[in-house]
N, C-alpha and C. Protein backbone atom coordinates (compact mmCIF):
# COMPACT_ATOMS: atom_id res chain seq x y z
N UNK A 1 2.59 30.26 -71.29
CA UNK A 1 3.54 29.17 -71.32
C UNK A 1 3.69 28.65 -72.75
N UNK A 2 4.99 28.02 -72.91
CA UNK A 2 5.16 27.41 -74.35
C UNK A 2 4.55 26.21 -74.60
N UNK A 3 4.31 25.87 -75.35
CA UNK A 3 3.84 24.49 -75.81
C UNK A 3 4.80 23.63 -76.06
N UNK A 4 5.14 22.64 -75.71
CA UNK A 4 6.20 21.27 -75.08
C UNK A 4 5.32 19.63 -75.65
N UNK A 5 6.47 19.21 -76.53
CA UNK A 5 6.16 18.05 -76.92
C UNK A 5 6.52 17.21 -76.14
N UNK A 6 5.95 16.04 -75.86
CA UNK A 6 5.73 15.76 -74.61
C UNK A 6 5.24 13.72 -75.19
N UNK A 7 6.38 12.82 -74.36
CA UNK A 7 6.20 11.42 -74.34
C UNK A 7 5.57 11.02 -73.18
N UNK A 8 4.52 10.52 -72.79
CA UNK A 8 4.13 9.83 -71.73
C UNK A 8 3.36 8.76 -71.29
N UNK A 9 4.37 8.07 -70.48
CA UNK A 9 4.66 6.36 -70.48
C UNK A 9 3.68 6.00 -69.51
N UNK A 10 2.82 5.02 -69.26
CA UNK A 10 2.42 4.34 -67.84
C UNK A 10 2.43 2.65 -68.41
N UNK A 11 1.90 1.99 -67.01
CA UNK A 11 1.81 0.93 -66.74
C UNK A 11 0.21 0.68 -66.64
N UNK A 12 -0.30 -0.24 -67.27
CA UNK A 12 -1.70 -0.10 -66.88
C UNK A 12 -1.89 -1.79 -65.96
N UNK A 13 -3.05 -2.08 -65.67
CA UNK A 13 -3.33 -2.96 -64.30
C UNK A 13 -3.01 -4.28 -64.70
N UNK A 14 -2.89 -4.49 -65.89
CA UNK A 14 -2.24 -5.48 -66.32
C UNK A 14 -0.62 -5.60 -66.47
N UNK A 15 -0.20 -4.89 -66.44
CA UNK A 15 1.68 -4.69 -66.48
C UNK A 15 1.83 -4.46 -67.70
N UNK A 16 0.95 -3.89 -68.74
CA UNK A 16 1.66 -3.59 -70.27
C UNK A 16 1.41 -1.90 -70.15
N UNK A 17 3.05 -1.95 -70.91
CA UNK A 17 3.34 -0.70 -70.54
C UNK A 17 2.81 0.12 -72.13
N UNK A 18 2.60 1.50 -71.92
CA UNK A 18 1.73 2.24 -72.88
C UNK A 18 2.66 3.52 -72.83
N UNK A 19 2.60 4.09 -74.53
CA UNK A 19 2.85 5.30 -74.53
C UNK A 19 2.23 6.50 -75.40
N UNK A 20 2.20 7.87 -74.86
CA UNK A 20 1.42 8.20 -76.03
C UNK A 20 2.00 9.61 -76.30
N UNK A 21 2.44 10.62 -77.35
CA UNK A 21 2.84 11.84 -77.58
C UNK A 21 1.87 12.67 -77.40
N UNK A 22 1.84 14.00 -76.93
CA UNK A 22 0.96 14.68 -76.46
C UNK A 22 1.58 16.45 -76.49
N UNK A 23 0.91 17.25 -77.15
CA UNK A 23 1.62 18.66 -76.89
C UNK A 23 0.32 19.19 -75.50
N UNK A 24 1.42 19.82 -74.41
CA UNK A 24 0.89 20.36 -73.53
C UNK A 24 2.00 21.36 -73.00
N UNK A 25 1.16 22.58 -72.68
CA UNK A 25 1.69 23.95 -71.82
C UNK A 25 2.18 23.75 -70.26
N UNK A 26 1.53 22.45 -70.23
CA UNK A 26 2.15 22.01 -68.29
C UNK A 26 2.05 20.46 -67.95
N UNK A 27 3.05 20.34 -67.10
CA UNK A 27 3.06 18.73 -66.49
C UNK A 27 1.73 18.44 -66.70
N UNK A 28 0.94 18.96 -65.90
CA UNK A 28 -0.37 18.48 -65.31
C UNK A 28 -1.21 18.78 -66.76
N UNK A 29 -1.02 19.47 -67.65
CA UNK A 29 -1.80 19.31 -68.99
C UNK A 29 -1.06 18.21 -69.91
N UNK A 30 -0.30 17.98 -69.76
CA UNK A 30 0.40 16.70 -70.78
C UNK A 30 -0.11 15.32 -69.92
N UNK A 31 -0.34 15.09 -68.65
CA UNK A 31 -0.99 14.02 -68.30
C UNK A 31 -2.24 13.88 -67.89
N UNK A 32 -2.92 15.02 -68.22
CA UNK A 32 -4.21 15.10 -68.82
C UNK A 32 -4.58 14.54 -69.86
N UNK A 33 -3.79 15.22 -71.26
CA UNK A 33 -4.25 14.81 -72.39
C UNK A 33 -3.78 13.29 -72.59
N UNK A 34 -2.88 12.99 -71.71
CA UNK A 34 -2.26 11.59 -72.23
C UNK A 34 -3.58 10.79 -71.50
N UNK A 35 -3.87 10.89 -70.30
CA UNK A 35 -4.95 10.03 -69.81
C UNK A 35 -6.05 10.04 -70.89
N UNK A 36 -6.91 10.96 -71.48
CA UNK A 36 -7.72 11.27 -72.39
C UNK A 36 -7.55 10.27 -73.35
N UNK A 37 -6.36 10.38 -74.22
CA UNK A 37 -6.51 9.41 -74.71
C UNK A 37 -5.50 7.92 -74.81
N UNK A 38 -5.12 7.43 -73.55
CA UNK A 38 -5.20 6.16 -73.08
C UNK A 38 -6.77 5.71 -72.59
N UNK A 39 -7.34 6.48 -72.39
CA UNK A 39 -9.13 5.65 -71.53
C UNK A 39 -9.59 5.45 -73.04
N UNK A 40 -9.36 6.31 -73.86
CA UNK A 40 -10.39 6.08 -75.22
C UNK A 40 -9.68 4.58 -76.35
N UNK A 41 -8.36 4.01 -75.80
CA UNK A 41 -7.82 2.92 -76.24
C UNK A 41 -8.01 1.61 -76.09
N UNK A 42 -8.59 0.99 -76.72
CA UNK A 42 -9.16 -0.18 -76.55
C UNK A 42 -7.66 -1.24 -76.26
N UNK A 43 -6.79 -0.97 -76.36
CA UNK A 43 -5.57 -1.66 -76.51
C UNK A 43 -5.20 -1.46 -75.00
N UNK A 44 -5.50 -0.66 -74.20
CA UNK A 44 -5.02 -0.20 -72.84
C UNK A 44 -6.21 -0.20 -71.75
N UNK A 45 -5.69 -1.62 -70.85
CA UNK A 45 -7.11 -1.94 -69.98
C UNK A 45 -6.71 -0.70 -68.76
N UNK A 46 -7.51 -0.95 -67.76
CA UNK A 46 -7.66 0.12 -66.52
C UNK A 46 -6.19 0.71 -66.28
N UNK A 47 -5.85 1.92 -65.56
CA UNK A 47 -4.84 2.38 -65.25
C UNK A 47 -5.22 3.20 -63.47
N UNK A 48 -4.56 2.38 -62.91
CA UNK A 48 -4.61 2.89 -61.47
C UNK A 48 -4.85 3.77 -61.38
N UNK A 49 -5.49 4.95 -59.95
CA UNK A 49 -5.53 5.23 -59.83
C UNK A 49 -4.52 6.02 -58.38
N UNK A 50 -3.85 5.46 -57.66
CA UNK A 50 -3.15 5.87 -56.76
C UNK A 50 -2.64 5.57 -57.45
N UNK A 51 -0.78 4.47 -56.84
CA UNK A 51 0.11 4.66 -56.68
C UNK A 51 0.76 4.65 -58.39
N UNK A 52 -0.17 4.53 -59.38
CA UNK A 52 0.48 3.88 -60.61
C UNK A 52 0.70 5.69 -61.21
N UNK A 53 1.93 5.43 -61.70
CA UNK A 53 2.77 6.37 -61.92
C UNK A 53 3.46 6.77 -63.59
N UNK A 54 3.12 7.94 -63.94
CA UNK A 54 2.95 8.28 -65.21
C UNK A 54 4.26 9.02 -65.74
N UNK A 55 5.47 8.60 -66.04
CA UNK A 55 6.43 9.54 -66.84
C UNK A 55 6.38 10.57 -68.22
N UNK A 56 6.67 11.30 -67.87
CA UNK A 56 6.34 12.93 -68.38
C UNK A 56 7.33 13.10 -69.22
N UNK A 57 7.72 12.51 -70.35
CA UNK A 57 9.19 13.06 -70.90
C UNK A 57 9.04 14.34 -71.76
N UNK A 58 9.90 15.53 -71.60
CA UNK A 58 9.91 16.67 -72.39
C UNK A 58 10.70 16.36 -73.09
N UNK A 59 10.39 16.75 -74.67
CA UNK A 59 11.69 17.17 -75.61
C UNK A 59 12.80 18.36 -75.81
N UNK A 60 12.11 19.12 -75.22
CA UNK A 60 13.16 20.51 -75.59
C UNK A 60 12.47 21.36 -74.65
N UNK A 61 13.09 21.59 -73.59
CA UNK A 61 14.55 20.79 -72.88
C UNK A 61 14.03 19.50 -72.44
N UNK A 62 15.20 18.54 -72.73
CA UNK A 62 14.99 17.23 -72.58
C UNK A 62 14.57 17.02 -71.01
N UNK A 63 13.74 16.60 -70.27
CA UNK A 63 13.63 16.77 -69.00
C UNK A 63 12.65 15.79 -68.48
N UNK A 64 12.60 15.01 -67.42
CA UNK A 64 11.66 13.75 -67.34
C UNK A 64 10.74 13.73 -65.39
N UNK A 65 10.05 14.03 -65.55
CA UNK A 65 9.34 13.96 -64.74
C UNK A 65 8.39 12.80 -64.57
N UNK A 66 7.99 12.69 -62.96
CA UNK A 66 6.89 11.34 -62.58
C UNK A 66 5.46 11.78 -62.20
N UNK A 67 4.87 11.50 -62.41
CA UNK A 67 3.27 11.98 -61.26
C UNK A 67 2.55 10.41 -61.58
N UNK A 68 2.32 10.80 -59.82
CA UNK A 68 1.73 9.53 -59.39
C UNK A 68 0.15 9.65 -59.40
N UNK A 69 -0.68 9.11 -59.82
CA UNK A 69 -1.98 8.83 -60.81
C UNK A 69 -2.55 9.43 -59.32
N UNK A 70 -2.56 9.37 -58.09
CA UNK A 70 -3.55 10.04 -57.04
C UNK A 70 -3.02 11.26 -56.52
N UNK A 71 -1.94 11.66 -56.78
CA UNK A 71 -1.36 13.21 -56.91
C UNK A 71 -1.64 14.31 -57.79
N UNK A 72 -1.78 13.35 -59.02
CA UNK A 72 -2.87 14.27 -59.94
C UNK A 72 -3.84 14.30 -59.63
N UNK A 73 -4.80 13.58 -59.15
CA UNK A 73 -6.10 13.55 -58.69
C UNK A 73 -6.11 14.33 -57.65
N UNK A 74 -5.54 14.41 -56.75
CA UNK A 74 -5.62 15.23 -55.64
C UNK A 74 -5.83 16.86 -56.26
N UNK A 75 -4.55 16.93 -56.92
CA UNK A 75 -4.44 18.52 -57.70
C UNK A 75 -5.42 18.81 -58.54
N UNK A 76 -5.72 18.14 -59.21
CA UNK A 76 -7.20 18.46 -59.82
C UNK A 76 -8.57 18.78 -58.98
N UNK A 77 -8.61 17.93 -58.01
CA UNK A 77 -9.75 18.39 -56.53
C UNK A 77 -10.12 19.08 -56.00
N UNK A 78 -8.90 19.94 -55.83
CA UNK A 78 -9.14 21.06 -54.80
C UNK A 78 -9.17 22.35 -55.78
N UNK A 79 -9.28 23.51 -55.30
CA UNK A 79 -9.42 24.72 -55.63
C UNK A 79 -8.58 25.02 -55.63
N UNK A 80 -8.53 26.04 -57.00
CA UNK A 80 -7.14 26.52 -57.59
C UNK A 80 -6.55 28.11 -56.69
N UNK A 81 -5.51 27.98 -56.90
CA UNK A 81 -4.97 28.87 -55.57
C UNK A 81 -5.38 30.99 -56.68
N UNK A 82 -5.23 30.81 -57.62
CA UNK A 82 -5.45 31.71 -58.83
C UNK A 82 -6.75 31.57 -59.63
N UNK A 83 -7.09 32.65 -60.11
CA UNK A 83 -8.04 32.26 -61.04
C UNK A 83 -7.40 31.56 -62.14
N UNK A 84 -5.99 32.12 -62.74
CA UNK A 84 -5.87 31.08 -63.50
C UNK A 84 -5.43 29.37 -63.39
N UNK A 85 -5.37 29.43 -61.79
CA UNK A 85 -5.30 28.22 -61.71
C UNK A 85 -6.51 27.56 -61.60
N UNK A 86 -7.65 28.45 -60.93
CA UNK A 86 -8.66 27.23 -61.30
C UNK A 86 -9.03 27.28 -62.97
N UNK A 87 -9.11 28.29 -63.75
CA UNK A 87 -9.14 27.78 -64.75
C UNK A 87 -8.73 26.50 -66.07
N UNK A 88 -7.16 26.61 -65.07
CA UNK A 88 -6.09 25.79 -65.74
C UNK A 88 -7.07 23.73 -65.47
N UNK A 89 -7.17 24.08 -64.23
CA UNK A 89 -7.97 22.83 -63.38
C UNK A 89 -9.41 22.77 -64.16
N UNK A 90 -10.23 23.62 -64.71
CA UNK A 90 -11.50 23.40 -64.90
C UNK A 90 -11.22 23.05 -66.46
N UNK A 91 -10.34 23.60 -67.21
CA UNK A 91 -10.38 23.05 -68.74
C UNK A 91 -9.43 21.59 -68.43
N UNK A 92 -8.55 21.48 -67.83
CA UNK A 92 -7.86 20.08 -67.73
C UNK A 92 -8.68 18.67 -67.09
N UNK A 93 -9.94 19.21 -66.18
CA UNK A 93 -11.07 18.24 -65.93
C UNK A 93 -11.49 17.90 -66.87
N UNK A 94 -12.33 18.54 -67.79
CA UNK A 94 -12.44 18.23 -69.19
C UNK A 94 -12.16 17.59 -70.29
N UNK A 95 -10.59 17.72 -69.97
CA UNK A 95 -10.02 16.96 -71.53
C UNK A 95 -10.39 15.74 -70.60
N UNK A 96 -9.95 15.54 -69.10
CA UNK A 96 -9.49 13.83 -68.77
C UNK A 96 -10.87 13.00 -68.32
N UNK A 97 -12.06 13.91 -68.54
CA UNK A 97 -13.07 13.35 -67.91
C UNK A 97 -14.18 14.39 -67.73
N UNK A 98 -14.35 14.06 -69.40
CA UNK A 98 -15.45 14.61 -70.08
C UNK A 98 -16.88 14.35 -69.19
N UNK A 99 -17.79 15.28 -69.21
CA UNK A 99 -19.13 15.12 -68.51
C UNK A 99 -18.76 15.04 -67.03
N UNK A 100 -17.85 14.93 -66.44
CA UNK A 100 -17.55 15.26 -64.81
C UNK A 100 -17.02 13.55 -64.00
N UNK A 101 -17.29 12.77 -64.87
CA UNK A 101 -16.90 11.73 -64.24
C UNK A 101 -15.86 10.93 -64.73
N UNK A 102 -15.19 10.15 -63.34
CA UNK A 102 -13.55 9.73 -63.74
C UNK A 102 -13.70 8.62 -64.17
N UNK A 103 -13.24 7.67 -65.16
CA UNK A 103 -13.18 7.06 -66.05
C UNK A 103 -12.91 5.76 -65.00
């Protein structure tokens, strides 16, 4: 897959909204790395975990996607249907939650 520059917006539990640029090869790796480093921001308190919802903006092709903070979690959970999907799942655990536990 190509590598895609990548804007992505949330809301954290306080209602201030956050954004951060991120290059990732997939939805689910661009709101990986964006979680990664929103938890390491002292400027950005807790960010839901269910229903709070993360916009995905691509640059080229311009294209905007949502994932909802326990849909990713879910997809990350289970077992990958490919080896490269569990692979894809075992390095993307990683970036968002280093040492095995969720932030």
């Amino acid at each position: 897959m190509a590598l895609r520059d990548c804007l992505v917006c949330c809301r954290d539990l306080t209602g201030t909204d956050h954004s951060v640029e991120v290059t990732a090869e997939s939805l689910y790796e661009a709101v990986a790395r964006a979680l990664s480093i929103l938890h390491k921001d002292a400027w950005v308190d807790q960010i839901g975990d269910g229903l709070t919802e993360l916009k995905v903006r691509v640059r080229q092709p311009a294209v905007e996607h949502r994932v909802r903070m326990k849909d990713f979690w879910r997809w990350l959970d289970t077992h990958g249907k490919t080896p490269a999907e569990t692979a894809l799942k075992r390095r993307l655990s990683e970036i968002v939650r280093p040492g095995g536990s969720r932030e």
